[in-house]
PDB file of N, CA and C in Angstrom:
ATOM      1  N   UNK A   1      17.631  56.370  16.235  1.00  0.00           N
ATOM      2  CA  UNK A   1      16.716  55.324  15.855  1.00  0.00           C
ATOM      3  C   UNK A   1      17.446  54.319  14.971  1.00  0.00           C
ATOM      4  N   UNK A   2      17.330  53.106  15.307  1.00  0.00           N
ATOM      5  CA  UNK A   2      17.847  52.318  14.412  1.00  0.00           C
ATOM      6  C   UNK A   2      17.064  51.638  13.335  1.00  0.00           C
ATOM      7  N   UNK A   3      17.455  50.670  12.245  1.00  0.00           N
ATOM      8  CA  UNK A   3      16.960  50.155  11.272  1.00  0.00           C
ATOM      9  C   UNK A   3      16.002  48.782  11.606  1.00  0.00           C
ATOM     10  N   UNK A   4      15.183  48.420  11.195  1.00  0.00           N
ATOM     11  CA  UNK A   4      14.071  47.894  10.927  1.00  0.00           C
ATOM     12  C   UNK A   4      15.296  46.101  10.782  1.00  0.00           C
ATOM     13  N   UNK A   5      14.483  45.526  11.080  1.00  0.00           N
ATOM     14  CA  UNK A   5      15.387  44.014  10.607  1.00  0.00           C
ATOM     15  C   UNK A   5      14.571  43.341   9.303  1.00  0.00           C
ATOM     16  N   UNK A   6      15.539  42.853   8.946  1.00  0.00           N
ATOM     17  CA  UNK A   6      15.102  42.584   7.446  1.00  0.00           C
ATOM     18  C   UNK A   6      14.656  41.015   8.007  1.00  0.00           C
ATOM     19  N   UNK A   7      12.902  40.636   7.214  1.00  0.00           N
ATOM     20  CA  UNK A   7      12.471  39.039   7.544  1.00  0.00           C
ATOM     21  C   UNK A   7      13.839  37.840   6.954  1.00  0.00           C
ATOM     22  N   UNK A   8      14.253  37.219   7.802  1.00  0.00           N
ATOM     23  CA  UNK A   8      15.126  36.191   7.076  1.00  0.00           C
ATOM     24  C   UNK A   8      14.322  35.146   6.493  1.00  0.00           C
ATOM     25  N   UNK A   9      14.904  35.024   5.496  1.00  0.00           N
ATOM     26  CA  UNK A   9      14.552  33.935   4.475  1.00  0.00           C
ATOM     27  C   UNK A   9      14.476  32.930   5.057  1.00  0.00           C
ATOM     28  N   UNK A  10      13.677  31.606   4.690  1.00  0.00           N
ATOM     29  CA  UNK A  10      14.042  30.314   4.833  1.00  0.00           C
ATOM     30  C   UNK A  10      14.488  29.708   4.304  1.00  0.00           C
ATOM     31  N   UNK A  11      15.163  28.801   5.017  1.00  0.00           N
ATOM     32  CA  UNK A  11      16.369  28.190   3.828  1.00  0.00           C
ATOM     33  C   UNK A  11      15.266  26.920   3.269  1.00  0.00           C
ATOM     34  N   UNK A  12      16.071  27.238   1.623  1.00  0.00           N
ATOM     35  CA  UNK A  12      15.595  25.918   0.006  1.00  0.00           C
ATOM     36  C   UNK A  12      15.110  25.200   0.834  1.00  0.00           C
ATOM     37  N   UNK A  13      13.953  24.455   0.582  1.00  0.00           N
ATOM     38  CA  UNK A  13      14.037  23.032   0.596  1.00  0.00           C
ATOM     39  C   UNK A  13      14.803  21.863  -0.265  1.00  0.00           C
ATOM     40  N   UNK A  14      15.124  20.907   0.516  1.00  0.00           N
ATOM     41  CA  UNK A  14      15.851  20.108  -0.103  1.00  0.00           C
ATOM     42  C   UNK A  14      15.453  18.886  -0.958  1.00  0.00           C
ATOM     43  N   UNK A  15      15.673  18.976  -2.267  1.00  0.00           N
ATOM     44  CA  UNK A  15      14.794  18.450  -2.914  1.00  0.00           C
ATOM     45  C   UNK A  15      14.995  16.877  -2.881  1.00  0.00           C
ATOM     46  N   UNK A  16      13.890  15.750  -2.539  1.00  0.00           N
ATOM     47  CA  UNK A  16      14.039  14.622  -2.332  1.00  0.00           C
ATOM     48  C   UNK A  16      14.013  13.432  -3.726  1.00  0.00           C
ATOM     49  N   UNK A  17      15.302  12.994  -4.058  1.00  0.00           N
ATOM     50  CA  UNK A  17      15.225  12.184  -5.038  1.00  0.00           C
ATOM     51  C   UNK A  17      14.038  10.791  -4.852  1.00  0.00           C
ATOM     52  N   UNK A  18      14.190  10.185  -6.406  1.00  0.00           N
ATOM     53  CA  UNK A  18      13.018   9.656  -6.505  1.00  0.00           C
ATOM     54  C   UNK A  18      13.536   7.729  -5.952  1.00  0.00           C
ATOM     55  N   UNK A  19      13.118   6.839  -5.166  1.00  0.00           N
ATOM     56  CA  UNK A  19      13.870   5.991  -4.918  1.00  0.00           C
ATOM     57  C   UNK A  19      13.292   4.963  -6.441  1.00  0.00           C
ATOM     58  N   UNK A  20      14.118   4.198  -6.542  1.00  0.00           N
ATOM     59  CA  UNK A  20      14.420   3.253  -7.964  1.00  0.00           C
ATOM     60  C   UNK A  20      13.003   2.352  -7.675  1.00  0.00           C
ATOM     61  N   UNK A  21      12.501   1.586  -8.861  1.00  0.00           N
ATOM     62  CA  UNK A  21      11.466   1.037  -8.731  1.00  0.00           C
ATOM     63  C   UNK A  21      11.700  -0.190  -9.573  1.00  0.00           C
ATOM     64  N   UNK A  22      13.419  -0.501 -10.326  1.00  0.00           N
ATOM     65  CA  UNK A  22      13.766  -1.363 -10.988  1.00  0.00           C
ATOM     66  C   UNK A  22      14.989  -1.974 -10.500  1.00  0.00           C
ATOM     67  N   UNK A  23      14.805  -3.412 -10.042  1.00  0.00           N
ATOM     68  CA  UNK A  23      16.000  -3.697  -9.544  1.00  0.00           C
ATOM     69  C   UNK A  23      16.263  -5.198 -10.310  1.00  0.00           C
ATOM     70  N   UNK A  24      17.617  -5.769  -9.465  1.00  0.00           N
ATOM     71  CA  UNK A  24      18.215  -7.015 -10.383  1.00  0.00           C
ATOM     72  C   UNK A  24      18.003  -8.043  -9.375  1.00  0.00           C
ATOM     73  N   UNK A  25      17.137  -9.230 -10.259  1.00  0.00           N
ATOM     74  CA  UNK A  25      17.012 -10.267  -9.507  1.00  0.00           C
ATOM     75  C   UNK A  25      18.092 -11.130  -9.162  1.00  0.00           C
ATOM     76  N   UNK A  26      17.654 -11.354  -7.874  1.00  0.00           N
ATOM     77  CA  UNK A  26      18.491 -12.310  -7.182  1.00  0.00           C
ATOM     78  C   UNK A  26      18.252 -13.649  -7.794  1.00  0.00           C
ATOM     79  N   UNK A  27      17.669 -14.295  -8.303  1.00  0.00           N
ATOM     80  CA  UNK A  27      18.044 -15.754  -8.884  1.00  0.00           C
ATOM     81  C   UNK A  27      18.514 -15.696 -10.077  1.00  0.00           C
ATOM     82  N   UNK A  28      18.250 -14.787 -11.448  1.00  0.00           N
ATOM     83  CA  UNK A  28      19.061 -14.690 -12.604  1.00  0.00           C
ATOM     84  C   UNK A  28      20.243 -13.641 -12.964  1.00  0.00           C
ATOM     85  N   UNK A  29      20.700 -13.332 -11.687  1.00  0.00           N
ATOM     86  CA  UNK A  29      20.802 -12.049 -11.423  1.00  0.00           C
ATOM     87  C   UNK A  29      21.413 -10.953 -13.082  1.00  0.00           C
ATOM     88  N   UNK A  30      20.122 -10.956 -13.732  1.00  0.00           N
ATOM     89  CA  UNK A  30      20.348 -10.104 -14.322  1.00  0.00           C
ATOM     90  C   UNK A  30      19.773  -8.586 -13.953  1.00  0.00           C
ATOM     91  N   UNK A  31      20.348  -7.299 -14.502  1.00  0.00           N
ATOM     92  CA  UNK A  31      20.294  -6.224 -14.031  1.00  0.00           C
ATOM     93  C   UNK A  31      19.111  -5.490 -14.428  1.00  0.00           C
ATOM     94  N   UNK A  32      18.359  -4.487 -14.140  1.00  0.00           N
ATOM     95  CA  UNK A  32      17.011  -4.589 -13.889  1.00  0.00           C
ATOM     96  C   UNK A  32      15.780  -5.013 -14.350  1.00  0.00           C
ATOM     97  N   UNK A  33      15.795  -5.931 -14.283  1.00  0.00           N
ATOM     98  CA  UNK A  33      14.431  -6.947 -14.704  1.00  0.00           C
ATOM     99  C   UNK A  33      13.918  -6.868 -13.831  1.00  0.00           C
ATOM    100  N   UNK A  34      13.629  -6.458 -12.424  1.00  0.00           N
ATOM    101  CA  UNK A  34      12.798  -6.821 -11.510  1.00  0.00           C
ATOM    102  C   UNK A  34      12.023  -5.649 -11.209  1.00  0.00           C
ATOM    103  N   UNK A  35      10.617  -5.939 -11.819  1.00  0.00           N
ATOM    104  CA  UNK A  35       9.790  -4.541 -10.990  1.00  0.00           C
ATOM    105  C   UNK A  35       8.394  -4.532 -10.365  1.00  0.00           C
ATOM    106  N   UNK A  36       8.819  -3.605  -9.290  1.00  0.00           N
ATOM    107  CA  UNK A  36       7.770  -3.740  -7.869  1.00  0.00           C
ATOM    108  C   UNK A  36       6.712  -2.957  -8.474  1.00  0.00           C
ATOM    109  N   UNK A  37       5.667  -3.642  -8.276  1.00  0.00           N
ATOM    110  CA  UNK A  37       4.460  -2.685  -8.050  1.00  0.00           C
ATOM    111  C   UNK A  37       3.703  -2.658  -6.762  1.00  0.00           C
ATOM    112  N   UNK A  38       3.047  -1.763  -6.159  1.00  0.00           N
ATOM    113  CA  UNK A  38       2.253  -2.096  -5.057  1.00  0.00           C
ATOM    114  C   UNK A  38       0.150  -1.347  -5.752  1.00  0.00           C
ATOM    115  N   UNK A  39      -0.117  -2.446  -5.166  1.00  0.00           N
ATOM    116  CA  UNK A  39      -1.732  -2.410  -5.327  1.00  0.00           C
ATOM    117  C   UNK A  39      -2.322  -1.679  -4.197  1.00  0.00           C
ATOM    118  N   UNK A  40      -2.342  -0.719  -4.154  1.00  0.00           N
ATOM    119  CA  UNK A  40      -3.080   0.180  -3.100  1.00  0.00           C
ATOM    120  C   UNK A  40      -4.470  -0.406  -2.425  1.00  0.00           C
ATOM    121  N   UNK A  41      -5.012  -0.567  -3.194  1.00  0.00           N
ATOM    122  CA  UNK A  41      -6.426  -0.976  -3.281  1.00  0.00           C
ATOM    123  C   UNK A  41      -6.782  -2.300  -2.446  1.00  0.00           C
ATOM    124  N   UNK A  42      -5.631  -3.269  -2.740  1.00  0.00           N
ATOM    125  CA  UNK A  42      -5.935  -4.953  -2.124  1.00  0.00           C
ATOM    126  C   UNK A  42      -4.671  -5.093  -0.677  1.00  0.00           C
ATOM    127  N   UNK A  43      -3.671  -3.570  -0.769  1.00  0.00           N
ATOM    128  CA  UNK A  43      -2.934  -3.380  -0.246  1.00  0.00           C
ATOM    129  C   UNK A  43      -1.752  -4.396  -0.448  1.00  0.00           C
ATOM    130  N   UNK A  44      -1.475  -4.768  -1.485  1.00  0.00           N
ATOM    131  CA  UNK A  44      -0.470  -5.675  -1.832  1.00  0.00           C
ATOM    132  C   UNK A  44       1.099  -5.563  -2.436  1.00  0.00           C
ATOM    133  N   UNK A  45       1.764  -5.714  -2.308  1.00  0.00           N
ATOM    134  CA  UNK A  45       3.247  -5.203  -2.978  1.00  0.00           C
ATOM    135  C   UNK A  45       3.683  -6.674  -3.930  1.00  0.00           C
ATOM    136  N   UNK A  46       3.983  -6.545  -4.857  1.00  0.00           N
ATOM    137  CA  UNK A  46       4.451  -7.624  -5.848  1.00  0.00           C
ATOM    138  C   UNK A  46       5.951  -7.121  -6.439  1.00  0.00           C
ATOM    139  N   UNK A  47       6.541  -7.979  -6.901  1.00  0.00           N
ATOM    140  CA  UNK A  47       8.084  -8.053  -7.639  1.00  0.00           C
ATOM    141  C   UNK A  47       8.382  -9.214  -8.343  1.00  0.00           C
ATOM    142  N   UNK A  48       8.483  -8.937  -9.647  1.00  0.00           N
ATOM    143  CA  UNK A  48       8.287  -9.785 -10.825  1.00  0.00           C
ATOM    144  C   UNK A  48       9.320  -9.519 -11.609  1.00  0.00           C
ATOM    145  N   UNK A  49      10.088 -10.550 -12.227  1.00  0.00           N
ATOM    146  CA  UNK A  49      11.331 -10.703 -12.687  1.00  0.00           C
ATOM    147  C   UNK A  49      10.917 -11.039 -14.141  1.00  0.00           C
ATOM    148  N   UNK A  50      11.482 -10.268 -14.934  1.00  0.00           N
ATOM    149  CA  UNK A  50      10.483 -10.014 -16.588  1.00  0.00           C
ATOM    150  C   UNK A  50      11.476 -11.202 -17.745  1.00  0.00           C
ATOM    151  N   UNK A  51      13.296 -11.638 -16.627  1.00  0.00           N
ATOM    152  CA  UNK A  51      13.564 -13.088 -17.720  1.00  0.00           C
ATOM    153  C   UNK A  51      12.911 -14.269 -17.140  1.00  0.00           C
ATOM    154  N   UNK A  52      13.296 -14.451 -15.683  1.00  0.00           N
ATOM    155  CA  UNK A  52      12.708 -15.486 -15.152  1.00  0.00           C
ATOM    156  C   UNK A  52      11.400 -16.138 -14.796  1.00  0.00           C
ATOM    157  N   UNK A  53      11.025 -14.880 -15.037  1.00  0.00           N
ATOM    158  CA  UNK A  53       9.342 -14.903 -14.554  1.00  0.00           C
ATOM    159  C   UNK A  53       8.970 -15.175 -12.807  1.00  0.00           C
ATOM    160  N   UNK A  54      10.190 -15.221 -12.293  1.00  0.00           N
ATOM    161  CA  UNK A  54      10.027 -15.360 -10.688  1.00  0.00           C
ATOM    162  C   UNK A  54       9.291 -14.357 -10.180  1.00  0.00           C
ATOM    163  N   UNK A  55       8.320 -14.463  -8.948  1.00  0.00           N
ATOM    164  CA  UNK A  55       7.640 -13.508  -8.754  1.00  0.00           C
ATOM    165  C   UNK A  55       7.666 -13.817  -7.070  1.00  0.00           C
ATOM    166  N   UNK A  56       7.317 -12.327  -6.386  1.00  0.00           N
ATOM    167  CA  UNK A  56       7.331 -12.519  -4.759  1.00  0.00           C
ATOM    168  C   UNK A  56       6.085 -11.739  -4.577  1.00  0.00           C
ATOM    169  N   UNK A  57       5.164 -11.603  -3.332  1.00  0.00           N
ATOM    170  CA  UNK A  57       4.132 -10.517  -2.939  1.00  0.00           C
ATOM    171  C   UNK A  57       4.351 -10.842  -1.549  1.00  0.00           C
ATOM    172  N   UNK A  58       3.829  -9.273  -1.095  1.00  0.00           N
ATOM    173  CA  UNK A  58       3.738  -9.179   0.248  1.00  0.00           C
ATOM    174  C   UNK A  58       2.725  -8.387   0.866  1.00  0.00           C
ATOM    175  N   UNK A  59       1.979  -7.989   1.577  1.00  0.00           N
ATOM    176  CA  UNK A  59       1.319  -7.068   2.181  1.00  0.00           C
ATOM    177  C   UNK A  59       2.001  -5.948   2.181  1.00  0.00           C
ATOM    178  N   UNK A  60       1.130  -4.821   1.950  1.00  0.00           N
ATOM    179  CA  UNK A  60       1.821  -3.493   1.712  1.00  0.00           C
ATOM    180  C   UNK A  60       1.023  -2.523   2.815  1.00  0.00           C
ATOM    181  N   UNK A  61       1.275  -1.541   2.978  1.00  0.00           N
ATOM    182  CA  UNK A  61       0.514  -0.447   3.566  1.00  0.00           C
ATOM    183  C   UNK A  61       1.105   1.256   3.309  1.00  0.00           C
ATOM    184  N   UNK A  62       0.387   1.760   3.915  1.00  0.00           N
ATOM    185  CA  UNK A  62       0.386   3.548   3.058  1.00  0.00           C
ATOM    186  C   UNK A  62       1.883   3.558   2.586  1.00  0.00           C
ATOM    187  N   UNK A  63       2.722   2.972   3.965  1.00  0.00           N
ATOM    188  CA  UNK A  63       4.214   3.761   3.708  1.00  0.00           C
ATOM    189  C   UNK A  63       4.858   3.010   2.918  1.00  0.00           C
ATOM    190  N   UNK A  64       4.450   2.028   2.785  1.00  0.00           N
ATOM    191  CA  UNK A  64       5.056   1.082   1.257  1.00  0.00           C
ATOM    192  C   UNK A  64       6.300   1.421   0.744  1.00  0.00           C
ATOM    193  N   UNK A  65       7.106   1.405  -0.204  1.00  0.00           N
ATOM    194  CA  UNK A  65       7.964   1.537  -1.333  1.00  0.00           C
ATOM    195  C   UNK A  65       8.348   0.608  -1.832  1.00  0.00           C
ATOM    196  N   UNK A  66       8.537   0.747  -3.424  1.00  0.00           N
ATOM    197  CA  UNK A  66       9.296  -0.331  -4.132  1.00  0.00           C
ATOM    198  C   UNK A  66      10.406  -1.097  -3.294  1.00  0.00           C
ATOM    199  N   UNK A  67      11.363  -0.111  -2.530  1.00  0.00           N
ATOM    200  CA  UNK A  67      12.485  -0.744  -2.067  1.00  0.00           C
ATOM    201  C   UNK A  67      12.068  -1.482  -0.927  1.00  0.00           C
ATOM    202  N   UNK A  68      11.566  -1.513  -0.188  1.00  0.00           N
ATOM    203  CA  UNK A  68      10.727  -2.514   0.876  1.00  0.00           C
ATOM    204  C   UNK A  68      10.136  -3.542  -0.008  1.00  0.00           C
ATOM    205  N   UNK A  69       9.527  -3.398  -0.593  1.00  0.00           N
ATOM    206  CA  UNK A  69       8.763  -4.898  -1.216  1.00  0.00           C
ATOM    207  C   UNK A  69      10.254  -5.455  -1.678  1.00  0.00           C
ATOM    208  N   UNK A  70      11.243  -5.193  -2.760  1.00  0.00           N
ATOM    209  CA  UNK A  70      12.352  -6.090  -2.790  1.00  0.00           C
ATOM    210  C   UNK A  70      13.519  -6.549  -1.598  1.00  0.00           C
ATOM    211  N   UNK A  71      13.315  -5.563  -0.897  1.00  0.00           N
ATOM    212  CA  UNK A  71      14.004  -6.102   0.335  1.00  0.00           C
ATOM    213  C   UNK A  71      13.475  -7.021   1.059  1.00  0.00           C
ATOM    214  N   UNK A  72      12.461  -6.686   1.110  1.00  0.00           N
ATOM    215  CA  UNK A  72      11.609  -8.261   1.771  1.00  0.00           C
ATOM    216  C   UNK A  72      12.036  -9.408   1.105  1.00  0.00           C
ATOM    217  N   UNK A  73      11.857  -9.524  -0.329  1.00  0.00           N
ATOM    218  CA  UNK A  73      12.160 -10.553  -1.066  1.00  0.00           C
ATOM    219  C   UNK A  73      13.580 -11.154  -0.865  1.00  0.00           C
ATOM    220  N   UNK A  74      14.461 -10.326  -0.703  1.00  0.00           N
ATOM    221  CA  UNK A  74      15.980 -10.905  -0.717  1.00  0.00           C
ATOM    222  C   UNK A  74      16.189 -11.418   0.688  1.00  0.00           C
ATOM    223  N   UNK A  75      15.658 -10.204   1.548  1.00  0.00           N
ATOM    224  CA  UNK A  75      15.465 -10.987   3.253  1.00  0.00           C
ATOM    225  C   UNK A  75      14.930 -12.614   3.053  1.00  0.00           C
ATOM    226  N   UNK A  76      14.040 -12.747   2.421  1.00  0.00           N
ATOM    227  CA  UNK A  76      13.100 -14.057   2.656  1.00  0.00           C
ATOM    228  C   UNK A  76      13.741 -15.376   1.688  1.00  0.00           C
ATOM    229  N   UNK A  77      14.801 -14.714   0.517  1.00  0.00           N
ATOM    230  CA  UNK A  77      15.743 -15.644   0.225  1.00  0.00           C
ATOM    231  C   UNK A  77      16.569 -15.994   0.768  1.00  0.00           C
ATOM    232  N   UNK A  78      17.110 -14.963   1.628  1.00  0.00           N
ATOM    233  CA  UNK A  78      18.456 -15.783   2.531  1.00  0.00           C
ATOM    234  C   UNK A  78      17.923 -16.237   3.552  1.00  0.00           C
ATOM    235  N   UNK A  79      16.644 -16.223   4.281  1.00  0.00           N
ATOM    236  CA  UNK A  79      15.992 -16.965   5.417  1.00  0.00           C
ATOM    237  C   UNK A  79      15.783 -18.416   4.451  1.00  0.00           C
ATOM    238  N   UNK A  80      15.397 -18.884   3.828  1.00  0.00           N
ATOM    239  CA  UNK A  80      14.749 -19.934   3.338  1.00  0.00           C
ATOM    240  C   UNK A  80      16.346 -20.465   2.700  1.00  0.00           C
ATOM    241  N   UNK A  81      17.082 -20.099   2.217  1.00  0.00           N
ATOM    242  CA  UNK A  81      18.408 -20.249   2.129  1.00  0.00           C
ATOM    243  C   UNK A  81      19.453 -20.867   3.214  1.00  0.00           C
ATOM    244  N   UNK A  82      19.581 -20.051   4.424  1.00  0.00           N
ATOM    245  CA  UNK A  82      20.098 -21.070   5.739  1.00  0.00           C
ATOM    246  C   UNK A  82      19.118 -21.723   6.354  1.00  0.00           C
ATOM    247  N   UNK A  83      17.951 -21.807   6.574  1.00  0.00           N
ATOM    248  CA  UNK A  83      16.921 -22.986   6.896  1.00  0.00           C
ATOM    249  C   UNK A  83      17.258 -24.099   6.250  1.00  0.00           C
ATOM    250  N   UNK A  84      18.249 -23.794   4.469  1.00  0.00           N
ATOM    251  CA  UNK A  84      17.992 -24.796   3.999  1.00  0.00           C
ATOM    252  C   UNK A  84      19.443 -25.781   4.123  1.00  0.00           C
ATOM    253  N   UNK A  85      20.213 -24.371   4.579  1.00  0.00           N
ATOM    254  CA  UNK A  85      21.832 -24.835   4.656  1.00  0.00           C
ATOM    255  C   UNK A  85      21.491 -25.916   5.967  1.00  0.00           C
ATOM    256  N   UNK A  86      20.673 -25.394   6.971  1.00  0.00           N
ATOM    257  CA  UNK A  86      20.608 -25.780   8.507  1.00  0.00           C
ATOM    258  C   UNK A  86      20.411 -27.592   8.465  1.00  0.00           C
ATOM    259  N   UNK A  87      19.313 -27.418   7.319  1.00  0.00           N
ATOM    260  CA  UNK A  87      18.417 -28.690   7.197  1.00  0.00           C
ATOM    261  C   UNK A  87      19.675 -29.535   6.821  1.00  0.00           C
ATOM    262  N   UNK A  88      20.611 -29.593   5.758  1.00  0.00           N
ATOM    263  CA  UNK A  88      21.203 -30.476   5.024  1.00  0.00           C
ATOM    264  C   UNK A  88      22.799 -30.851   5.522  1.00  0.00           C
ATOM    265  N   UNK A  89      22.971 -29.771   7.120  1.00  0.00           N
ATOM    266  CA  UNK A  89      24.027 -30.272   7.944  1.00  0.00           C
ATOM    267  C   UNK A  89      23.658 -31.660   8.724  1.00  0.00           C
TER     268      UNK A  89
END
């Protein structure tokens, strides 16, 4: 007769760091002054720059994150940025 098998474990979960919610604005670019909040409620994402007072919003939804609402923002500076290079060739 042989031995019984022992239940194998499952392997750790891997624990998921927290993503940043303070970043550095792109027009003063000082280092983190810029912070996202998102409004669940009106479903809104905002990023507000605490020397400049520059501010961006966007529509948010469940899967949201800080880092999406500022990426949007820097996306939508360099779009409005070569629109503007485009315009003045």
């Amino acid at each position: 007769m042989g031995k019984r098998k022992a239940a194998a474990k499952p392997p750790p979960r891997k624990r998921m760091d927290k993503l940043d919610t303070v970043f550095s604005c792109p027009f003063c670019n000082h280092g983190s002054s810029v912070e996202c909040r998102i409004d669940m409620k009106n479903l809104i994402g905002e990023a507000n720059c605490q020397i400049c007072q520059e501010s961006f919003s966007t529509t948010a939804n469940a899967l949201t994150e800080a880092i999406d609402i500022y990426s949007e923002w820097i996306d939508e500076c360099e779009r409005v940025n070569t629109v503007e290079d485009d315009d003045g060739a």
